[in-house]
Protein backbone atom coordinates (compact mmCIF):
# COMPACT_ATOMS: atom_id res chain seq x y z
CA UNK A 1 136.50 87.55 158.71
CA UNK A 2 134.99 87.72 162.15
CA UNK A 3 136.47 89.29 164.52
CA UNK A 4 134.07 89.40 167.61
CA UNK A 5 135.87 89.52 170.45
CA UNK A 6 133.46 86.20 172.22
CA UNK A 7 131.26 83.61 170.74
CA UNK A 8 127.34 84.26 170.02
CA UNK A 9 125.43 81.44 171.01
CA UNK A 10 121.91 81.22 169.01
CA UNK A 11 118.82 81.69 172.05
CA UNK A 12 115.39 81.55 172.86
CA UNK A 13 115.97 84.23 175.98
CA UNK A 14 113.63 87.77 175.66
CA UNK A 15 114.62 91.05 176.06
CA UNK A 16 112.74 94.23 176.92
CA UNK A 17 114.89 97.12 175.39
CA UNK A 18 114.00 100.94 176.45
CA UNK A 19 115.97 103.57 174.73
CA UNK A 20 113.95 105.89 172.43
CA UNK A 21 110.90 103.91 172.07
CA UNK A 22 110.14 100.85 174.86
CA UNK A 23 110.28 96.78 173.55
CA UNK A 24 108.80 94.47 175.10
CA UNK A 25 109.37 90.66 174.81
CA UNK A 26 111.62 90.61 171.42
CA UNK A 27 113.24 87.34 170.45
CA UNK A 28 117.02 87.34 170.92
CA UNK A 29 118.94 86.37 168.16
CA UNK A 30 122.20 85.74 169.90
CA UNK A 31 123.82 86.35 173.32
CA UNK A 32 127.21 86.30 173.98
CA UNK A 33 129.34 87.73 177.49
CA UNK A 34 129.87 91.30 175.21
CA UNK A 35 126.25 92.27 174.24
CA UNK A 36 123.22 90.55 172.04
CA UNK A 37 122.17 90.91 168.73
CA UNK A 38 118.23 91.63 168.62
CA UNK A 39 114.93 91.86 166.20
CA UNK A 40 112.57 94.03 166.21
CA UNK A 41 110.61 96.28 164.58
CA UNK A 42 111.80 99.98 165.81
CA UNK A 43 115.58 100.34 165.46
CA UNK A 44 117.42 103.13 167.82
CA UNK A 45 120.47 105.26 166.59
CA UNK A 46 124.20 103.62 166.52
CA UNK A 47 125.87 105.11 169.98
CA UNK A 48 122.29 105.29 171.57
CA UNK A 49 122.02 103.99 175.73
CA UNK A 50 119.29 101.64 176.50
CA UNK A 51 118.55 99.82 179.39
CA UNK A 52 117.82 95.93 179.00
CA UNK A 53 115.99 93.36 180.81
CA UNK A 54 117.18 89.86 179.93
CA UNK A 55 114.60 86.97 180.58
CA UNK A 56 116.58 83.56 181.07
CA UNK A 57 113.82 81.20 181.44
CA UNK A 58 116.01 77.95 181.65
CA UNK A 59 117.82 79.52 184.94
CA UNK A 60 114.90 81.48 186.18
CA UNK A 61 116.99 84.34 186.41
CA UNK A 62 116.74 88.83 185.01
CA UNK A 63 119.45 90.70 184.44
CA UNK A 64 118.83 94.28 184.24
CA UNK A 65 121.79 96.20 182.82
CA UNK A 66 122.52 98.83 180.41
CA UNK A 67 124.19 98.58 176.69
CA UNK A 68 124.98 100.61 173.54
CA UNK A 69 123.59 99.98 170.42
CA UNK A 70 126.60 99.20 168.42
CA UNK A 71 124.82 98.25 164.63
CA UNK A 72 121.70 98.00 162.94
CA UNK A 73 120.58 97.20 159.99
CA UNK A 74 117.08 96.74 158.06
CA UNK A 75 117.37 93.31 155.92
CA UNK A 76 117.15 90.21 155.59
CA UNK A 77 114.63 91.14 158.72
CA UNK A 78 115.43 94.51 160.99
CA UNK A 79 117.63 94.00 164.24
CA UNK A 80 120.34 95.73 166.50
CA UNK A 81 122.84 94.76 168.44
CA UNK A 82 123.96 96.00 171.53
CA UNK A 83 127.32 95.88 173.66
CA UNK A 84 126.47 95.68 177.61
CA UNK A 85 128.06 98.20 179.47
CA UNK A 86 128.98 97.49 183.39
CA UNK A 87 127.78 94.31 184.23
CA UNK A 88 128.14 92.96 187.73
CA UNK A 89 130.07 89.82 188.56
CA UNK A 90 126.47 88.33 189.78
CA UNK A 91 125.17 89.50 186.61
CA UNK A 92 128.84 88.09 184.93
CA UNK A 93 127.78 84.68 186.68
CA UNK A 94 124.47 84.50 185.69
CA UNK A 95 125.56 85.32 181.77
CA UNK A 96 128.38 82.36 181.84
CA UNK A 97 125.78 79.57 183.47
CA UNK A 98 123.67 80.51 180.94
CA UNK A 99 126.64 80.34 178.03
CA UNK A 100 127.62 77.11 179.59
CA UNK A 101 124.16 75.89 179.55
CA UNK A 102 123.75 76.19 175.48
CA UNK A 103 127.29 75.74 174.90
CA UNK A 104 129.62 74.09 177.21
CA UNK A 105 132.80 75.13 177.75
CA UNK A 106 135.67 72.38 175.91
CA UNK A 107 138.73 71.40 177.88
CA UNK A 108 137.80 72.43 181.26
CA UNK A 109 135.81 75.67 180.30
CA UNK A 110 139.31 78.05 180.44
């Protein structure tokens, strides 16, 4: 059953991730307004800080932010995902126009 507390939404946005080791330009899997779920080759520890840099090419917009790796795991291909942590109400904003732009909101968007 899932129990994820907001939607993923499948994207093409990049992320550079810099924890342990730095990653540059990996392939989001999905995005949602609690974190993103990522592949790439070099997987950090559960509870590790990173910082992120979100690319949102549609909106020409960054968000720079910080998050905690929250799972990993190694098949069918290697990926974490990671919860933000303190996001701004700009960087709130720019998170929901993007949401609203690969999923728009039913009923009004409440």
């Amino acid at each position: 059953m899932d129990q994820r507390r907001f939607p993923r939404i499948r994207t093409d946005a990049l992320v550079d991730v810099a924890g342990t080791d730095v990653l540059l330009f990996h392939r989001i899997r999905d995005i949602s307004m609690g974190g993103i779920s990522i592949e790439c080759p070099t997987l950090e520890e559960v509870g590790t800080e990173v910082d992120l840099c979100i690319n949102f090419p549609d909106l020409d917009e960054v968000i720079e932010t910080r998050g905690v790796v929250v799972w990993t795991h190694e098949e069918p291909s290697r990926g974490m995902a990671i919860r933000f942590e303190d996001l701004s109400e700009e960087q709130r904003s720019i998170l929901r126009r993007y949401l609203g732009l690969r999923y728009p909101p039913a009923q009004g968007g409440g």
